[in-house]
N, C-alpha and C. Protein backbone atom coordinates (compact mmCIF):
# COMPACT_ATOMS: atom_id res chain seq x y z
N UNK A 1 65.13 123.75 46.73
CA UNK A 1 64.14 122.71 46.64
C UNK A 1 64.71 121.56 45.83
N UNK A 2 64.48 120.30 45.90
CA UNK A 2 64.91 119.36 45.50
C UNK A 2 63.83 118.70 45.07
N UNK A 3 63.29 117.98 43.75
CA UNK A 3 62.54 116.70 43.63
C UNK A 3 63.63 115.96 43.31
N UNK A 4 62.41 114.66 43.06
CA UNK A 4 63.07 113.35 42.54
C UNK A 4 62.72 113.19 41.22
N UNK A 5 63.74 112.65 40.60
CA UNK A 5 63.28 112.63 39.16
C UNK A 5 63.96 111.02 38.75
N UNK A 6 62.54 110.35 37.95
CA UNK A 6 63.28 109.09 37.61
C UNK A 6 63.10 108.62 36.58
N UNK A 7 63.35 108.11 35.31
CA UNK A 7 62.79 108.19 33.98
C UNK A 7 62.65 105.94 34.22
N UNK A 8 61.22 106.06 34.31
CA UNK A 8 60.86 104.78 34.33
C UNK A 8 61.43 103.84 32.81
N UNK A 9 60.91 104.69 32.07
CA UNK A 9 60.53 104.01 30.77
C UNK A 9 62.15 103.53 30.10
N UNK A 10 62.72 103.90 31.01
CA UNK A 10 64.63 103.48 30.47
C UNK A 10 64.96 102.30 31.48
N UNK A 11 64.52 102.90 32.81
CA UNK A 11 65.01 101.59 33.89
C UNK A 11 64.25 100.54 34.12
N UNK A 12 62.85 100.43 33.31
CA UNK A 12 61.81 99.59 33.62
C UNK A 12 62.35 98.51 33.44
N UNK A 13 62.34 97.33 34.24
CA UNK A 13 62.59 95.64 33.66
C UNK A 13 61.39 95.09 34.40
N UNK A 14 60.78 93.71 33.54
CA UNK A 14 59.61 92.93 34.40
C UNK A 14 60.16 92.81 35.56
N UNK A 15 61.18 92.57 35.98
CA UNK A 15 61.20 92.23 37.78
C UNK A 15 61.64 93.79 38.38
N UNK A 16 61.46 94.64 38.01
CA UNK A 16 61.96 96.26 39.00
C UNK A 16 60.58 96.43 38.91
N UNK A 17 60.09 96.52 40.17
CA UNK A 17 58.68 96.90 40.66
C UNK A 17 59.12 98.46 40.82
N UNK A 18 60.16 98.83 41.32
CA UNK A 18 60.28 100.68 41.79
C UNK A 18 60.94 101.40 40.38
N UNK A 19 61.55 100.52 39.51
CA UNK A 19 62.08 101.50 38.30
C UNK A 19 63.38 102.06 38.46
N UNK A 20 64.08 101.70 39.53
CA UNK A 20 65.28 102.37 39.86
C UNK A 20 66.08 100.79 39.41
N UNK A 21 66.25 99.72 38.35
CA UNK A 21 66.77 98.95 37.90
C UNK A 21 68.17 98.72 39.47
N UNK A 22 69.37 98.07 38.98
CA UNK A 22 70.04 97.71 39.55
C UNK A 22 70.56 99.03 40.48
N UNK A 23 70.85 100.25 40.12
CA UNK A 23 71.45 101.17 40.16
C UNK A 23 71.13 102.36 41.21
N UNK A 24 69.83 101.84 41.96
CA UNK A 24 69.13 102.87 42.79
C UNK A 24 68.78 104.30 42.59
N UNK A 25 68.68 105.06 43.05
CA UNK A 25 67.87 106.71 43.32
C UNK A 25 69.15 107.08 42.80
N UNK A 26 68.75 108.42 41.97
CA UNK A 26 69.76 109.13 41.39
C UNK A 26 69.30 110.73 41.87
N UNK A 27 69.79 111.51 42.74
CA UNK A 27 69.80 112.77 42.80
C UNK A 27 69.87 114.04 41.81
N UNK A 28 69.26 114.60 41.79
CA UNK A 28 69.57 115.93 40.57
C UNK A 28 69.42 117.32 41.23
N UNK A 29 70.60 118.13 41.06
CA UNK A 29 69.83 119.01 41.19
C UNK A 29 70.65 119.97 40.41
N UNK A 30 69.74 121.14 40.24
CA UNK A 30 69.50 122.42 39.15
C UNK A 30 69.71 123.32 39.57
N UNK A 31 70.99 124.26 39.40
CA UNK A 31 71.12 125.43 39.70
C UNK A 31 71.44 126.64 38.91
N UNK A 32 71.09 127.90 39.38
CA UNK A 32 71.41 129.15 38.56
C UNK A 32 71.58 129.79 40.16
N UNK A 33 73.20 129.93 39.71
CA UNK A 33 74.07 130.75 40.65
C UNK A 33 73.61 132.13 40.37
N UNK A 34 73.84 133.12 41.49
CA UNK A 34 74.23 134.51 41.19
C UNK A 34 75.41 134.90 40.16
N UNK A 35 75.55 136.17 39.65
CA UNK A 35 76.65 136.51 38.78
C UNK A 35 77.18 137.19 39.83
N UNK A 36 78.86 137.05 38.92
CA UNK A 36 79.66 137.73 39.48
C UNK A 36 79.46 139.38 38.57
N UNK A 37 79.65 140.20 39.64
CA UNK A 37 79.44 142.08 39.11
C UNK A 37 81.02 142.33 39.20
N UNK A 38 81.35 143.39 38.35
CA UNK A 38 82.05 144.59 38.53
C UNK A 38 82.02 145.58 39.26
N UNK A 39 82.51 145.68 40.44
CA UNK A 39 82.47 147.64 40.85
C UNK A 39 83.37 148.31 40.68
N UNK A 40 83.57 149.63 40.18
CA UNK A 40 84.60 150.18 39.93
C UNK A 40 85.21 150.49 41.18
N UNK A 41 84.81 150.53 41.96
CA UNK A 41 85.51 150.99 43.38
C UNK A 41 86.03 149.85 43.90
N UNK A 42 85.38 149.11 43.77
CA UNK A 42 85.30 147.26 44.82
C UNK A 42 86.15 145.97 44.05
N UNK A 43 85.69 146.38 42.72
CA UNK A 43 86.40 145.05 42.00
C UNK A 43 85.56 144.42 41.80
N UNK A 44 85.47 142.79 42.03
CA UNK A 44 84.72 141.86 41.59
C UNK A 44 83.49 141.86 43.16
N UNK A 45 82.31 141.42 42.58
CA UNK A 45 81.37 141.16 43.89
C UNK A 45 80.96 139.91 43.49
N UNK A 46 81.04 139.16 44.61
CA UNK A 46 80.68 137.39 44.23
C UNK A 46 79.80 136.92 44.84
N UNK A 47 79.49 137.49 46.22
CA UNK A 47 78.40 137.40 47.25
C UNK A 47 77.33 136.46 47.10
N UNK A 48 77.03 137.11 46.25
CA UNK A 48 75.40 136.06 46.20
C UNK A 48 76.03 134.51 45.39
N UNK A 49 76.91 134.43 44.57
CA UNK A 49 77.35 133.41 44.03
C UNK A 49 78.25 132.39 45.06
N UNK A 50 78.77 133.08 45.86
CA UNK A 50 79.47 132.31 46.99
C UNK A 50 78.61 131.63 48.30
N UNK A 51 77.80 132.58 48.31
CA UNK A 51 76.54 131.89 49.73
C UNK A 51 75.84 130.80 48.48
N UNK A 52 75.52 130.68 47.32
CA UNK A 52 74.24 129.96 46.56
C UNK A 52 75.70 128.65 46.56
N UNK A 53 76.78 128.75 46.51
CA UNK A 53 77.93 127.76 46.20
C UNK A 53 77.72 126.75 47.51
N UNK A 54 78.24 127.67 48.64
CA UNK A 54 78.20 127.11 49.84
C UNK A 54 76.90 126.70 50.51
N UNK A 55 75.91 126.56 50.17
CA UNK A 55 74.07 126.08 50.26
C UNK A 55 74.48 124.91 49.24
N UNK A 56 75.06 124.59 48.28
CA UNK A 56 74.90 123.91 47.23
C UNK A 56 75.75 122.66 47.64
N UNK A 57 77.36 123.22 48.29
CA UNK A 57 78.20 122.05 48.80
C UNK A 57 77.68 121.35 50.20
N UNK A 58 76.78 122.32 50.72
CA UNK A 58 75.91 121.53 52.28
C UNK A 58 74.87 120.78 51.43
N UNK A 59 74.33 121.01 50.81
CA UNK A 59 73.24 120.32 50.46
C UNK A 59 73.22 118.91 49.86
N UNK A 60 74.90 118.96 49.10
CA UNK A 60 75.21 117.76 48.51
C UNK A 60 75.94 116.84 49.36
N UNK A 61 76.74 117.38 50.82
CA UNK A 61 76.97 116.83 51.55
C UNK A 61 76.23 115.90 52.66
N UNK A 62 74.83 116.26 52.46
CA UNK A 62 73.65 116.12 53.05
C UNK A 62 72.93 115.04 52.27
N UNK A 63 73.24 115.21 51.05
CA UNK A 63 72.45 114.06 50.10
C UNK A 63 72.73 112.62 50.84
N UNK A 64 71.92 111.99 51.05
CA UNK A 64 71.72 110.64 51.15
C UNK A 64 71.83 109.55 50.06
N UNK A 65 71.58 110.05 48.77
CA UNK A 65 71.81 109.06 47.35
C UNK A 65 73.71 109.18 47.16
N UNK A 66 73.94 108.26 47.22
CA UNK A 66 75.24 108.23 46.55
C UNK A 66 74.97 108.39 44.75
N UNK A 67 74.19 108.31 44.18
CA UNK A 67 74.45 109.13 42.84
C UNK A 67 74.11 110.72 42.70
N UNK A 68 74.43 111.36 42.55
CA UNK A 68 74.23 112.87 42.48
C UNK A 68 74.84 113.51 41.19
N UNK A 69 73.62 114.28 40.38
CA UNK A 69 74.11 115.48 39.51
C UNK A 69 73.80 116.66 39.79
N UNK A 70 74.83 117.39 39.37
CA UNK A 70 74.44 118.91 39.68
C UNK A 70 75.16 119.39 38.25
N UNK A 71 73.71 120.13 37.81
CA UNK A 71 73.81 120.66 36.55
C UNK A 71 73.04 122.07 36.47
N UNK A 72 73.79 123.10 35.69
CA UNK A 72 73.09 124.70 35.75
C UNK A 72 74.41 125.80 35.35
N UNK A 73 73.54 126.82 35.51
CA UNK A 73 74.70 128.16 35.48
C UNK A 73 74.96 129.12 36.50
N UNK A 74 76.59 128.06 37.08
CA UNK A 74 77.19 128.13 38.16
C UNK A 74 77.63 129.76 38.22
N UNK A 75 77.96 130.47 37.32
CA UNK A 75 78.37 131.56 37.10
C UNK A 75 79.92 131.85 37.82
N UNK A 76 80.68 130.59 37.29
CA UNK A 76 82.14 130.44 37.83
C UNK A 76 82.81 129.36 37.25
N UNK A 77 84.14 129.11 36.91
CA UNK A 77 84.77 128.09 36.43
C UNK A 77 85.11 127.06 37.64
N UNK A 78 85.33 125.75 37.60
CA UNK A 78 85.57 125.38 38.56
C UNK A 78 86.92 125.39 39.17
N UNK A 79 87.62 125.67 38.99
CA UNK A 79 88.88 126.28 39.60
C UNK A 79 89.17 127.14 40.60
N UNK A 80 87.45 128.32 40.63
CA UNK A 80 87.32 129.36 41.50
C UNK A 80 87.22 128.69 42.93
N UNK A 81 88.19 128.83 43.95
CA UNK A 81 87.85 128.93 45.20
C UNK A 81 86.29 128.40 45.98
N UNK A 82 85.58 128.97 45.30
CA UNK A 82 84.48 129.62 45.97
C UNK A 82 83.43 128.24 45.69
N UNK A 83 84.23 127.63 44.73
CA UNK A 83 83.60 125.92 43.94
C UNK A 83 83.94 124.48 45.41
N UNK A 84 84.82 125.19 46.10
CA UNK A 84 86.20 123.95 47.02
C UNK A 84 84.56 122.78 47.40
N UNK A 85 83.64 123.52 48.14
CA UNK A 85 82.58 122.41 48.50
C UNK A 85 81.62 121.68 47.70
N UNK A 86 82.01 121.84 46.39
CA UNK A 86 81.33 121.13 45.53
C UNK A 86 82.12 120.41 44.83
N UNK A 87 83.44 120.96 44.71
CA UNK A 87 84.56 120.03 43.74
C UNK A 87 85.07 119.37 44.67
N UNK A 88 85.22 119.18 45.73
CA UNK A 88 85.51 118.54 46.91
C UNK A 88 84.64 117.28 46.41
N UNK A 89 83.29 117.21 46.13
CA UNK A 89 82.83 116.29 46.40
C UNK A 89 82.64 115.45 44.95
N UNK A 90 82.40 116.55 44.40
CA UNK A 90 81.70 116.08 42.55
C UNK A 90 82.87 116.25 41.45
N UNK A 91 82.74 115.73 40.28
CA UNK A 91 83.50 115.00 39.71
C UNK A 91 83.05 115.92 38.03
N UNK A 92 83.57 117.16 38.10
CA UNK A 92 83.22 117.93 36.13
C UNK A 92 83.10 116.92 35.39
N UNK A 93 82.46 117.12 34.75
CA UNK A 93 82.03 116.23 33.49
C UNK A 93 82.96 116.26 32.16
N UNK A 94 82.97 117.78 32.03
CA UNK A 94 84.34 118.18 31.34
C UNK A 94 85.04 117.78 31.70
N UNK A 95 85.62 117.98 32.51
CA UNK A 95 87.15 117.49 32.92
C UNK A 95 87.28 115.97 32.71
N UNK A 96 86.39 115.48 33.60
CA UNK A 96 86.70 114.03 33.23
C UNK A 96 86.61 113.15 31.65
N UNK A 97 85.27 114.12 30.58
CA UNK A 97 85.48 113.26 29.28
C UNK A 97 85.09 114.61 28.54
N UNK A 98 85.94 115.46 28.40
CA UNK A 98 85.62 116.76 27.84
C UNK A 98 85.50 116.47 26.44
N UNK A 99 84.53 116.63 24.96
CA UNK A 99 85.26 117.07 24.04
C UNK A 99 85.07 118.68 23.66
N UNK A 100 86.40 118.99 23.85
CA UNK A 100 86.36 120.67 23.39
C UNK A 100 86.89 121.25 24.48
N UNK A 101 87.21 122.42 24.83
CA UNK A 101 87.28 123.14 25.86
C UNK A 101 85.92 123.71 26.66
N UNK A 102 85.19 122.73 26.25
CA UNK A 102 83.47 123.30 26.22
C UNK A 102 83.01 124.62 26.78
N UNK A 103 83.90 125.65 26.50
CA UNK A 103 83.67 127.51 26.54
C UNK A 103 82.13 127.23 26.51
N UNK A 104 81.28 127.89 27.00
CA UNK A 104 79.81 128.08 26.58
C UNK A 104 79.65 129.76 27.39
N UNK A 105 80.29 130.66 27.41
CA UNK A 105 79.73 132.12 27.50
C UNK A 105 80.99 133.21 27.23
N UNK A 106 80.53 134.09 26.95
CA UNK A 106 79.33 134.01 26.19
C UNK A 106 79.01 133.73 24.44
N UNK A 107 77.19 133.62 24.59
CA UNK A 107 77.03 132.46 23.35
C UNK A 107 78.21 133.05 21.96
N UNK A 108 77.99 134.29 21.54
CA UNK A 108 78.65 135.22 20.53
C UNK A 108 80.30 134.74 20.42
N UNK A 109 80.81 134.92 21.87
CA UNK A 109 82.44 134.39 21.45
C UNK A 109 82.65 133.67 22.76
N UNK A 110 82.41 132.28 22.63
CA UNK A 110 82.33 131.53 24.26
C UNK A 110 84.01 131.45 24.37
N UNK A 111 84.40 132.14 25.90
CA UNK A 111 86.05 132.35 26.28
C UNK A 111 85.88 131.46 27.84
N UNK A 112 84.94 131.11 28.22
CA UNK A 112 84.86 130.73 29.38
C UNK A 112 84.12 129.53 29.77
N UNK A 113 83.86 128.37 30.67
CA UNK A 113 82.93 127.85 30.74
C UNK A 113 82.41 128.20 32.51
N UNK A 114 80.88 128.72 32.50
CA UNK A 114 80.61 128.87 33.44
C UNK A 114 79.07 128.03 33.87
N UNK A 115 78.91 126.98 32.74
CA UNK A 115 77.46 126.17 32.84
C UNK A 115 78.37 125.27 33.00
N UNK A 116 77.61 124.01 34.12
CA UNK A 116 78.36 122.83 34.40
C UNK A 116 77.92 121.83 34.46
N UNK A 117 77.89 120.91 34.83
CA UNK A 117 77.84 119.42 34.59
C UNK A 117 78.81 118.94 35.56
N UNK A 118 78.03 118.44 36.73
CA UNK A 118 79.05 117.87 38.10
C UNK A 118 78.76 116.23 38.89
N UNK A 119 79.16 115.01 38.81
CA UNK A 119 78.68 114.18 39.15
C UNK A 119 79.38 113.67 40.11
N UNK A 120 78.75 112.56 41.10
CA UNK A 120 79.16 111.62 41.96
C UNK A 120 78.23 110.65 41.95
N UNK A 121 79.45 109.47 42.25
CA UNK A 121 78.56 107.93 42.29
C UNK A 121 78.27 107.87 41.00
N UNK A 122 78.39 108.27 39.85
CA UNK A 122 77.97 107.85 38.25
C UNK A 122 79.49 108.25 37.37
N UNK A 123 79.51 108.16 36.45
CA UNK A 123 80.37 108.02 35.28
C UNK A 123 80.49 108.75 34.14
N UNK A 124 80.76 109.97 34.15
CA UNK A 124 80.71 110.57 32.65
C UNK A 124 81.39 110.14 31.82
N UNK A 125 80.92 110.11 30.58
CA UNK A 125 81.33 109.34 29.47
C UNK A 125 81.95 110.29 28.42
N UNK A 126 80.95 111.82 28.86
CA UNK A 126 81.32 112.49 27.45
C UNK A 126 80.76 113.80 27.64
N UNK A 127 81.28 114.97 27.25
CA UNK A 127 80.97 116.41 27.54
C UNK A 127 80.96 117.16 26.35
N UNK A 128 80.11 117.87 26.07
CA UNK A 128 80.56 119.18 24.96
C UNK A 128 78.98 119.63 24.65
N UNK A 129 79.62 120.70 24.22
CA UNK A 129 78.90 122.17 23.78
C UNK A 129 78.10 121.74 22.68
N UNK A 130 76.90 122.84 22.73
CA UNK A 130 75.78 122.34 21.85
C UNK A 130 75.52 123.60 21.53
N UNK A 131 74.97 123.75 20.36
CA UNK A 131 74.69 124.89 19.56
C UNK A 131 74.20 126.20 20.17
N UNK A 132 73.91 126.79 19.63
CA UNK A 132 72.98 128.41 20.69
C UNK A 132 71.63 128.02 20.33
N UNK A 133 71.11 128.89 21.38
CA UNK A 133 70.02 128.82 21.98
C UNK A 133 69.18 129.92 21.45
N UNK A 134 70.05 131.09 21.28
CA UNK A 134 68.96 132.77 21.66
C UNK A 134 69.50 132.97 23.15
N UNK A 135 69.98 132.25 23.67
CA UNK A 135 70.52 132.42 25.62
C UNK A 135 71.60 133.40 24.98
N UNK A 136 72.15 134.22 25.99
CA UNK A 136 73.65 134.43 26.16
C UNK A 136 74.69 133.74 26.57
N UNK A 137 74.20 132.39 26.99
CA UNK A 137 75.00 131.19 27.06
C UNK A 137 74.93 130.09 26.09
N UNK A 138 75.98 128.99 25.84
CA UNK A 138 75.59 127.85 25.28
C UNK A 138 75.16 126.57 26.07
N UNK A 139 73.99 126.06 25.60
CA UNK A 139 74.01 125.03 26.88
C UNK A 139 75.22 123.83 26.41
N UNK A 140 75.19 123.34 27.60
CA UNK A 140 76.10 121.98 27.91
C UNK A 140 75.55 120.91 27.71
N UNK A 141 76.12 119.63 27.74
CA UNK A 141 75.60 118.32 27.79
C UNK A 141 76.49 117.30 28.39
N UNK A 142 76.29 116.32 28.65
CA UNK A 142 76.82 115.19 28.97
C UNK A 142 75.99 113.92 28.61
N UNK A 143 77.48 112.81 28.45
CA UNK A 143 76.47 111.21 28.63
C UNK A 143 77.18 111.00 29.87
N UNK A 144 76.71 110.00 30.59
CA UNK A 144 76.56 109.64 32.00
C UNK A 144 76.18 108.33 31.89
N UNK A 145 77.01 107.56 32.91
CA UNK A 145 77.03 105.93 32.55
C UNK A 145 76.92 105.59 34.23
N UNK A 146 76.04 104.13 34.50
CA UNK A 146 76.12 104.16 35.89
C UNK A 146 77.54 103.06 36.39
């Protein structure tokens, strides 16, 4: 499911009757991937994380807004394979203005980052890790510039 989300009270100017200032519709969307399991027989099972990946890279391919975020817990680094239709298109936030290695799991001794922060058509400015929660993850953040 997708809404629209638009924060008036930042883009408002007397002449923007719609609130989307110079910069137009900005896309968002929110995900919580499947985890990856262990089987002792099988190895790694990714299944449900690889079909929710590949729904995620059609969906953004499908977007009509040239600005798009995709932010959540991907339950994968982006390096994994299984990322190609979303990093294909979107632009880590980390990567592009990381500060830190922004690890966020888990919260106790973060070795990995598997919460993300993914943009197109906008500008990250700046990435990093934010305190714990009580989650078993740390959340993420970004600034974002149009």
């Amino acid at each position: 499911m997708k809404w629209a989300v638009s924060d008036r009270r930042r883009a408002r100017r007397d002449d923007d009757a719609d609130g989307l200032g110079d910069h137009g519709p900005l896309a968002v969307y929110v995900a919580h991937l499947g985890s990856a399991r262990v089987n002792l027989g099988s190895g790694f099972w990714t299944d449900s994380r690889d079909r929710g990946a590949r729904a995620l890279g059609e969906a953004i391919a499908a977007e009509q807004n040239k600005r798009v975020v995709l932010l959540g817990d991907l339950n994968g680094t982006m390096d994994d394979r299984a990322f190609v239709d979303i990093t294909s298109q979107l632009l880590s936030a980390q990567d592009a203005a990381a500060d830190g290695l922004g690890f966020s799991w888990p919260a106790k001794f973060p070795v990995v980052r598997i919460d993300q922060i993914l943009v197109g058509g906008v500008q990250p400015e700046s990435s990093w890790v934010l305190p714990a929660t009580g989650s078993d993850h740390l959340p993420v953040a970004a600034g974002i510039g149009w």
